[in-house]
Protein backbone atom coordinates (compact mmCIF):
# COMPACT_ATOMS: atom_id res chain seq x y z
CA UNK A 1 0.00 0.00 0.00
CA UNK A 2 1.56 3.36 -1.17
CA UNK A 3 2.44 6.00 1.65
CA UNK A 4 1.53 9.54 1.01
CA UNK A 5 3.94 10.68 3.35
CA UNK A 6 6.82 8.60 1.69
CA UNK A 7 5.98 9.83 -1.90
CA UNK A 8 5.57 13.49 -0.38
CA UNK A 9 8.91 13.27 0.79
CA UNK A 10 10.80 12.20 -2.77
CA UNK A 11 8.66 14.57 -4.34
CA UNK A 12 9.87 17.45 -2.30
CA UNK A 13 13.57 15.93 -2.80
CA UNK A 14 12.79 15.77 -6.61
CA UNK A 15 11.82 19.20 -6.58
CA UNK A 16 14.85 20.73 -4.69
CA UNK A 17 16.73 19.06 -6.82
CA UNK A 18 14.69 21.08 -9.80
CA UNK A 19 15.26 24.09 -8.49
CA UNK A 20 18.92 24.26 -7.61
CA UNK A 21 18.90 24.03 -12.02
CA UNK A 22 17.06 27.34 -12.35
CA UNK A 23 18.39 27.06 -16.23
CA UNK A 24 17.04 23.74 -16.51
CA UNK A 25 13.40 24.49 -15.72
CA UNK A 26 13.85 28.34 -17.64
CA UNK A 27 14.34 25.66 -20.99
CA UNK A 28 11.95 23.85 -20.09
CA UNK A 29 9.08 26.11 -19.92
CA UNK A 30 10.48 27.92 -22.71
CA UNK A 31 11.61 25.73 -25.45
CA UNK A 32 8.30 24.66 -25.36
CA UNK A 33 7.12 28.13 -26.98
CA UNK A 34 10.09 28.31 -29.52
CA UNK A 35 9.28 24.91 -31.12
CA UNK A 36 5.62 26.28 -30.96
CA UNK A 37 6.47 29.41 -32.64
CA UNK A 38 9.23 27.57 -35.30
CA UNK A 39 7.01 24.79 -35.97
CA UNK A 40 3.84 27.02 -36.24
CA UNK A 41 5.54 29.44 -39.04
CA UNK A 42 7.75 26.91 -41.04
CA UNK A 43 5.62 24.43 -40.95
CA UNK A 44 2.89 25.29 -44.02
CA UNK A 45 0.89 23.43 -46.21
CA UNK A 46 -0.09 26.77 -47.58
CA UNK A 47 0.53 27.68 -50.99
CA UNK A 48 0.52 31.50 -51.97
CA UNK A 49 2.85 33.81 -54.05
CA UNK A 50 3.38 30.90 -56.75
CA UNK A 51 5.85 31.63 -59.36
CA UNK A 52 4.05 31.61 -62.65
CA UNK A 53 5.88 32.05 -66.28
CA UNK A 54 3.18 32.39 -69.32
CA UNK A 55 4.06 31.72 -72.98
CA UNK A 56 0.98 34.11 -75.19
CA UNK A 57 1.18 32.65 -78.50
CA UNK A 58 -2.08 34.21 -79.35
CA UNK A 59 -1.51 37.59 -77.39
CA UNK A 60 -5.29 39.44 -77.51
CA UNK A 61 -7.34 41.18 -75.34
CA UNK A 62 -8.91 37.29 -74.12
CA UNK A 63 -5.18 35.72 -73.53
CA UNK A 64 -4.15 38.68 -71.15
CA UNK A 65 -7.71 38.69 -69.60
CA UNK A 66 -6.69 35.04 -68.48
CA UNK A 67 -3.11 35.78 -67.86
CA UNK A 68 -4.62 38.89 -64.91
CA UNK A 69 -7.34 36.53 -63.89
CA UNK A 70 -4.29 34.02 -62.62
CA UNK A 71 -2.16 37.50 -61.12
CA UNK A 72 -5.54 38.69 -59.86
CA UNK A 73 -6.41 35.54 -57.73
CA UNK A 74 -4.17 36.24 -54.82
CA UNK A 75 -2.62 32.69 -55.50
CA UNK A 76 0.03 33.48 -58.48
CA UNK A 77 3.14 36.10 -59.38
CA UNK A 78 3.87 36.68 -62.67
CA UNK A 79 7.37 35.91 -62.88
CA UNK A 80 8.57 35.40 -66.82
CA UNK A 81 6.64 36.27 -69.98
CA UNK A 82 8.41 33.61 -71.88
CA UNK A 83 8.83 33.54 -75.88
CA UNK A 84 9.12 30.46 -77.04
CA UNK A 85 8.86 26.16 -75.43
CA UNK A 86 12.42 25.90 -75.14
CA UNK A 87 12.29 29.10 -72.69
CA UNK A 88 9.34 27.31 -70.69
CA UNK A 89 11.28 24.45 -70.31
CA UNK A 90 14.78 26.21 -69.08
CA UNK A 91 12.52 28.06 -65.93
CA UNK A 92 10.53 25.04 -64.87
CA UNK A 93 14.09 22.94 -64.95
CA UNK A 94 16.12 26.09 -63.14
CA UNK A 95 12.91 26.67 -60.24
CA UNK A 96 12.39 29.85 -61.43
CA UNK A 97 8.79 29.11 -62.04
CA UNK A 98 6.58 26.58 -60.52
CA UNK A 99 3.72 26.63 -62.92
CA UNK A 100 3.83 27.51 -67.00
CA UNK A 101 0.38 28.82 -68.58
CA UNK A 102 0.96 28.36 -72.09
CA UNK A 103 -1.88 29.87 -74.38
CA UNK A 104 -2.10 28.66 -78.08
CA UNK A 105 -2.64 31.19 -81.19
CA UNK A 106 -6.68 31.13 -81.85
CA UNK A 107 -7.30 31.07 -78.01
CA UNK A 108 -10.10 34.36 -78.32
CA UNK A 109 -11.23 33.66 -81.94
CA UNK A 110 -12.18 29.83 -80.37
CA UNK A 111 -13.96 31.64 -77.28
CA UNK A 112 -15.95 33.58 -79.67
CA UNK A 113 -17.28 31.13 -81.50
CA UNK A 114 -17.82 28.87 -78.12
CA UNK A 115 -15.68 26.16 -79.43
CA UNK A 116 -13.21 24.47 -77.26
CA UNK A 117 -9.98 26.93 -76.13
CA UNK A 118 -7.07 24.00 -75.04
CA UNK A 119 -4.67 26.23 -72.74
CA UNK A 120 -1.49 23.87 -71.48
CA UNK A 121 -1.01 24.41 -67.70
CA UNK A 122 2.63 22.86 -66.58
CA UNK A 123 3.08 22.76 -63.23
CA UNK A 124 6.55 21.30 -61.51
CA UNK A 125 5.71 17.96 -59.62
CA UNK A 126 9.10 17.99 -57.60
CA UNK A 127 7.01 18.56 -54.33
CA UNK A 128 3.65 16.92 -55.00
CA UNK A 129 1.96 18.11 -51.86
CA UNK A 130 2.48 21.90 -54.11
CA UNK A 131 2.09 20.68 -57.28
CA UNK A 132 -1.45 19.42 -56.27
CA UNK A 133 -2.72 22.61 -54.69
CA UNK A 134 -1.03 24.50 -57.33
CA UNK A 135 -3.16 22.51 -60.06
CA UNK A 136 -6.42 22.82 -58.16
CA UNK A 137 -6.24 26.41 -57.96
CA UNK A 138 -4.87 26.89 -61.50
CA UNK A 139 -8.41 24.45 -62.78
CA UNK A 140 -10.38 26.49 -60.90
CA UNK A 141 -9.56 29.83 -62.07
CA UNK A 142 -9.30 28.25 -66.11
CA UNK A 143 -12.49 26.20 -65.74
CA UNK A 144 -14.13 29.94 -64.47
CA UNK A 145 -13.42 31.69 -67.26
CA UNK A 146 -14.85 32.41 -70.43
CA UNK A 147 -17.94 33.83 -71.94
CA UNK A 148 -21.42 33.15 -70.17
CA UNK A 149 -23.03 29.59 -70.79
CA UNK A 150 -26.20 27.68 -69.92
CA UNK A 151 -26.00 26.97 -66.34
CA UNK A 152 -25.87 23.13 -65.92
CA UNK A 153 -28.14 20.71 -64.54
CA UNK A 154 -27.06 19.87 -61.37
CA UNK A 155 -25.39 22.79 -59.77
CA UNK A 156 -22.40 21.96 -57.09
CA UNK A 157 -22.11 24.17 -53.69
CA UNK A 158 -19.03 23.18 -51.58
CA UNK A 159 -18.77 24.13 -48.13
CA UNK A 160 -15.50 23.10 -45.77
CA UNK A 161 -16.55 22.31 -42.14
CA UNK A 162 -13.94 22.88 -39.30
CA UNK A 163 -11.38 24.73 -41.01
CA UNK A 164 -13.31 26.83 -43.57
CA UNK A 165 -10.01 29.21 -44.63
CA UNK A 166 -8.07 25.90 -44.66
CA UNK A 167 -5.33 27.64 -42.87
CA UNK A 168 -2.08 25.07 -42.59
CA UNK A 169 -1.87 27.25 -39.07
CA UNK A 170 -5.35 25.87 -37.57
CA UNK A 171 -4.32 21.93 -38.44
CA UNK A 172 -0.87 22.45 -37.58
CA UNK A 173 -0.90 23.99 -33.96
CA UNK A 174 -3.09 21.59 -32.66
CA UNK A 175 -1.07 18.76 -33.44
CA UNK A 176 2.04 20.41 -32.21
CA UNK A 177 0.13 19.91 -28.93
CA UNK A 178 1.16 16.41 -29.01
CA UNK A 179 4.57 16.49 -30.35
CA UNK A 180 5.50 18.97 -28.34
CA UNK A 181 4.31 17.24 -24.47
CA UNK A 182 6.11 14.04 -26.21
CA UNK A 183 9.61 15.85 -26.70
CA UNK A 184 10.29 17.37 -23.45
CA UNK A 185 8.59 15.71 -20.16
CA UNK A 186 10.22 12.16 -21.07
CA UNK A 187 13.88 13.83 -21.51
CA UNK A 188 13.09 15.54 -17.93
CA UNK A 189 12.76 12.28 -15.97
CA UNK A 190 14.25 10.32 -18.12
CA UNK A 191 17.47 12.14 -17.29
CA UNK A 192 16.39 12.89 -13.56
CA UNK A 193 16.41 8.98 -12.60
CA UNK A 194 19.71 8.23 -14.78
CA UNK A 195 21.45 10.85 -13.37
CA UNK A 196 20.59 9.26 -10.08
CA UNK A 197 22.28 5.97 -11.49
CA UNK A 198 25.69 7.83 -12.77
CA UNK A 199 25.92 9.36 -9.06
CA UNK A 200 25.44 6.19 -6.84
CA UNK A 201 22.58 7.83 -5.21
CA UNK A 202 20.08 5.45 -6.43
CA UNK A 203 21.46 2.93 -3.79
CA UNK A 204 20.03 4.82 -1.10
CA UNK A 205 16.79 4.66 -2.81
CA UNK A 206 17.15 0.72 -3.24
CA UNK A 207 18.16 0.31 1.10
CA UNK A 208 14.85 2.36 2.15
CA UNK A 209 11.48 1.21 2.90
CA UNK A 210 10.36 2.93 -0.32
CA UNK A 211 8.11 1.04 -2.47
CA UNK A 212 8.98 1.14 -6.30
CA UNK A 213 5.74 2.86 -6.85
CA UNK A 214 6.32 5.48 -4.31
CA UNK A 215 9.41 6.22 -5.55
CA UNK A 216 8.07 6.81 -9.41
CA UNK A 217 5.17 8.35 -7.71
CA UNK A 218 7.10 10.82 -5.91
CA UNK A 219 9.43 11.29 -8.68
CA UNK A 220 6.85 11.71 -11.04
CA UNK A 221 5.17 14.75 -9.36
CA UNK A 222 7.39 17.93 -10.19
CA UNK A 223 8.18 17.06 -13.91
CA UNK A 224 4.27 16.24 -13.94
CA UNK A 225 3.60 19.96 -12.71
CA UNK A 226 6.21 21.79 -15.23
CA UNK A 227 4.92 19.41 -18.27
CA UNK A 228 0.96 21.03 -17.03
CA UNK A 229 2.37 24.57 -17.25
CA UNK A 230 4.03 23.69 -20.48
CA UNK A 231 0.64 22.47 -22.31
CA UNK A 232 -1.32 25.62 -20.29
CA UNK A 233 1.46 27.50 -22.14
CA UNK A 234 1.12 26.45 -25.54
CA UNK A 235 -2.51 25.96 -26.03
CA UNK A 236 -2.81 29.75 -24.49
CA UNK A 237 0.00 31.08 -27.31
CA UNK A 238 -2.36 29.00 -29.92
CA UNK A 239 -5.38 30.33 -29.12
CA UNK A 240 -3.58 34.19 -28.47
CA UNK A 241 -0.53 33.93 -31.05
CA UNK A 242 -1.35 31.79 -34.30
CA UNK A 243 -5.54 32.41 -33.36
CA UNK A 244 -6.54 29.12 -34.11
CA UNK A 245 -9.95 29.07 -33.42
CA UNK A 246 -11.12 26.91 -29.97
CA UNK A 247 -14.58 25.58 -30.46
CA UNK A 248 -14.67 22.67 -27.67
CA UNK A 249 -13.88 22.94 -23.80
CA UNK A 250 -10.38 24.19 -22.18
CA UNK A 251 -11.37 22.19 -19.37
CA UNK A 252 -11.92 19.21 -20.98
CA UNK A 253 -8.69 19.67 -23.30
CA UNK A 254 -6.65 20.49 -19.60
CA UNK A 255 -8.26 17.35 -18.22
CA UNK A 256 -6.99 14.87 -21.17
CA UNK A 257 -3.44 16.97 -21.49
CA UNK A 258 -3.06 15.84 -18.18
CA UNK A 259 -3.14 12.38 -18.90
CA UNK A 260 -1.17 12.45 -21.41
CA UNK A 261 1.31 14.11 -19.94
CA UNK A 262 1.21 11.29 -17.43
CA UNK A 263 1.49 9.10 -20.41
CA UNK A 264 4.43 10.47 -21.67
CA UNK A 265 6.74 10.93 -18.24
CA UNK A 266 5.95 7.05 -17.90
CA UNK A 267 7.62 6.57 -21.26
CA UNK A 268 10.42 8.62 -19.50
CA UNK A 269 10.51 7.14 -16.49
CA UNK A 270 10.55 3.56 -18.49
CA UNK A 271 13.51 4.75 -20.39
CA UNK A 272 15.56 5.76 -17.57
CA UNK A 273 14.53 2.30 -15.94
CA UNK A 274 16.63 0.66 -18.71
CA UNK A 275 19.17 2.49 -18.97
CA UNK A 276 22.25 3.42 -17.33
CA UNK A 277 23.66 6.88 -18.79
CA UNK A 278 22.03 9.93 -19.34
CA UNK A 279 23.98 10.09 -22.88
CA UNK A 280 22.02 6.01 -24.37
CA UNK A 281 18.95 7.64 -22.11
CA UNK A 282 18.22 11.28 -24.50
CA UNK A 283 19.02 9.18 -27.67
CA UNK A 284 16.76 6.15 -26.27
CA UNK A 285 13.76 8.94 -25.73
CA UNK A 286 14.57 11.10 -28.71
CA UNK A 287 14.16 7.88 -30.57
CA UNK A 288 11.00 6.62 -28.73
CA UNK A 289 9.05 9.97 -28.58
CA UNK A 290 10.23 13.09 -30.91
CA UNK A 291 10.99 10.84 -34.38
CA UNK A 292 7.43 8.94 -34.58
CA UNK A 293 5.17 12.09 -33.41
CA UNK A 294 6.50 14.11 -35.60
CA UNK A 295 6.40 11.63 -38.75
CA UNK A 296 3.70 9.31 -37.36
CA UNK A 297 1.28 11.12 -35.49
CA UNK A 298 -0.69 12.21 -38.35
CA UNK A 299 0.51 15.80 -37.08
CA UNK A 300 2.02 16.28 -40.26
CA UNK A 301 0.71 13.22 -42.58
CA UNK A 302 -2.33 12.44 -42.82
CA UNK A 303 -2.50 8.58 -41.41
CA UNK A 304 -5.11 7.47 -44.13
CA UNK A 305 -2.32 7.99 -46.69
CA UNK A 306 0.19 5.73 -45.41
CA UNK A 307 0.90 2.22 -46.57
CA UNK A 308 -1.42 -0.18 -44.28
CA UNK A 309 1.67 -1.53 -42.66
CA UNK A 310 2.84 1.63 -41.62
CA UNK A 311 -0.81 2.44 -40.67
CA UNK A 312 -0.74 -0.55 -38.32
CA UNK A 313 3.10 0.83 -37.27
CA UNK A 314 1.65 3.83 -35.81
CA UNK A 315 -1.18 2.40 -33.66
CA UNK A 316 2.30 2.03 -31.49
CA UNK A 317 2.83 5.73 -30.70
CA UNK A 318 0.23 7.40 -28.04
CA UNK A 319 0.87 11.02 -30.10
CA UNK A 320 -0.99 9.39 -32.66
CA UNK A 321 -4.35 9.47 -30.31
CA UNK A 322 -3.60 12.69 -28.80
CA UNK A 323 -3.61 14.39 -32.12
CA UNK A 324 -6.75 13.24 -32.88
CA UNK A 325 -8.02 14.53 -29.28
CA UNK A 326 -6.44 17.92 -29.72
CA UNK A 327 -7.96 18.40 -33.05
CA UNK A 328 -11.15 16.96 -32.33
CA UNK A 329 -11.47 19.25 -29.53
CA UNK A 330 -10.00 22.34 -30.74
CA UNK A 331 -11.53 22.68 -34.28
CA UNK A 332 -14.65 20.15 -34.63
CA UNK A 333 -15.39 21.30 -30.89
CA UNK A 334 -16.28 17.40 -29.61
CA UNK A 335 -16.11 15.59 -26.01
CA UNK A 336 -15.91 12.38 -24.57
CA UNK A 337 -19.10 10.74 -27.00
CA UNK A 338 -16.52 10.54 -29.60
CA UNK A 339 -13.28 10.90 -28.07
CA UNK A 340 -13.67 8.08 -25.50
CA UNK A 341 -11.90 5.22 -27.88
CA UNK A 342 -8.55 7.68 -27.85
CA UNK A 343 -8.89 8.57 -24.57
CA UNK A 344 -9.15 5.16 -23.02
CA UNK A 345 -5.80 3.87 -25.59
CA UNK A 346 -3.99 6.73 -23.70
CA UNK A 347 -5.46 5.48 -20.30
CA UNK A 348 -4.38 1.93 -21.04
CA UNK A 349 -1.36 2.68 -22.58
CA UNK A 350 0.16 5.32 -19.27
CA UNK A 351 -1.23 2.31 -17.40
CA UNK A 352 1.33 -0.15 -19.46
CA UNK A 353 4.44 1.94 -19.39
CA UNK A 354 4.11 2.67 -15.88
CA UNK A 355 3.69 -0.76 -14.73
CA UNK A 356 6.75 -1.57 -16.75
CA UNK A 357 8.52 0.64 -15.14
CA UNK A 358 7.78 -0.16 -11.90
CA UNK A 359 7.97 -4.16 -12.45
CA UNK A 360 11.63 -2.71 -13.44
CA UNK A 361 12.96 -0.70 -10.80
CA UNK A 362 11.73 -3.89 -8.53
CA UNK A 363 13.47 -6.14 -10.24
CA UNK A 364 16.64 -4.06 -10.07
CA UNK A 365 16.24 -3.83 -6.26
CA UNK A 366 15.37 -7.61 -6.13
């Protein structure tokens, strides 16, 4: 039976022992709010300002019409007027242009006599992320323009739920969320417990009446405060900063971060139960924790995209649910009725690690 007292006591060591680092908790509360700031600008799925080169082989009043209604859309600079194929082909090798409107000769005498008008739209496919945004918004503007025409039968109205100005900013900062509580509270007591181990003070622990849970317990409880003040932090500079838009409960959000955060200083404190330097600890928890939320949390991928084995692969990863909480909360504004399945993974899964992590510490006393 666990001893309040007992765990009281390491926590209160554990936390004099924070202190006396003033530095150590300064980065932590900070570096927090960097990544959120570098992440949240460099990270875009945006595309505006696209380079555009345009080769007018029929050069009338309808060819430069089409060539202002691209510059006009907010989504393309004219960059080249190019003379002749050859010339296309040089700037879309060289990256001076990312998309090449070529107009044929006859392009307003066909629109006159409502026949078809071929344009050629080239667009570089190095990134195809770009190059598919960049052909979406060069159909729409071509397949919009021309002279009036019988409205057609069935008439399509698209409206985007959720994230109606599809702002990269809005999907991105609430995934950082998770990404960014999975980078720093493991390194914190995953280095706090080794560093124990490299000093030869963890014997002491081993000779007293501690319990291994006490001991994790009491360990756990001042890393488990900072990581709190760390999500506070960055959801507030979300909401404030970037203004992604908060259409759920900060209550309910606070209440899940919090178990997460649990769930990620038990991957911690499981790392520095297997290891013996603080050195094979950070790369053991930059390994476990920074590399798969980033790539497969669905923060920046969708999930639905990837191969099926690497869809199964990332089941693994508790960032994974926590994106989907985050998101779900912050932009589709749902609760528990349809979070419950991620939130009881999470449960289960800071449930696992810290049961591994206690079953090793008493092993290593045994």
């Amino acid at each position: 039976m666990m001893n309040p007292r007992r765990i009281a006591a390491v926590a209160a060591k554990e936390a004099k022992e924070v202190l006396r680092d003033p530095i150590t908790v300064g980065v932590a509360l900070i570096m927090p709010l960097i990544m959120l700031l570098l992440f949240g600008y460099a990270i875009t799925l945006d595309v505006d300002d696209i380079t555009l080169g345009v080769l007018d082989e029929d050069r009338t009043p309808a060819s430069r019409q089409l060539t202002e209604a691209f510059t006009a859309s907010g989504y393309f600079q004219l960059e080249r007027e190019l003379t002749d194929p050859h010339a296309v082909e040089r700037a879309l090798q060289r990256g001076e242009i990312r998309l090449a409107l070529i107009i044929p000769p006859g392009f307003e005498r066909a629109l006159t006599r409502h026949e078809p008008s071929p344009v050629q739209l080239l667009v570089d496919g190095t990134y195809s992320a770009t190059a598919t945004l960049v052909s979406s918004h060069a159909l729409s503007i071509t397949s919009g323009f021309g002279h009036e025409a019988p409205p057609p039968a069935l008439q399509l109205e698209t409206r985007v739920w959720y994230n109606p100005s599809l702002s990269s900013v809005h999907t991105v900062v609430p995934g950082l969320y998770a990404v960014i509580l999975m980078a720093f509270p493991p390194l914190l007591t995953a280095l706090a417990l080794v560093r124990e181990k490299e000093t030869g003070t963890i014997t002491q622990i081993y000779a007293s009446p501690l319990s291994s849970v006490e001991f994790l317990a009491g360990k756990l409880i001042p890393y488990a405060i900072i990581a709190f003040v760390q999500m506070a932090m960055v959801i507030a500079v979300g909401f404030l900063w970037f203004g992604v838009p908060f259409q759920g409960s900060v209550a309910f959000l606070l209440a899940i971060s919090l178990l997460y955060v649990l769930c990620t200083l038990g991957i911690g404190l499981l790392v520095s139960a297997v290891t013996r330097t603080q050195l094979v600890a950070l790369l053991a928890v930059l390994i476990m924790t920074l590399m798969p939320s980033l790539l497969f949390s669905g923060m920046l991928f969708p999930i639905f995209t990837m191969p099926y084995v690497v869809q199964l692969y990332t089941l693994a990863f508790p960032g994974r649910y926590f994106v989907d909480i985050s998101r779900g909360v912050v932009l589709k504004g749902v609760g528990l009725e349809v979070l419950w399945p991620s939130i009881a993974i999470v449960a289960v899964y800071t449930l696992l690690v810290f049961a591994l992590a206690a079953w090793r510490l008493k092993k290593k006393v045994a």
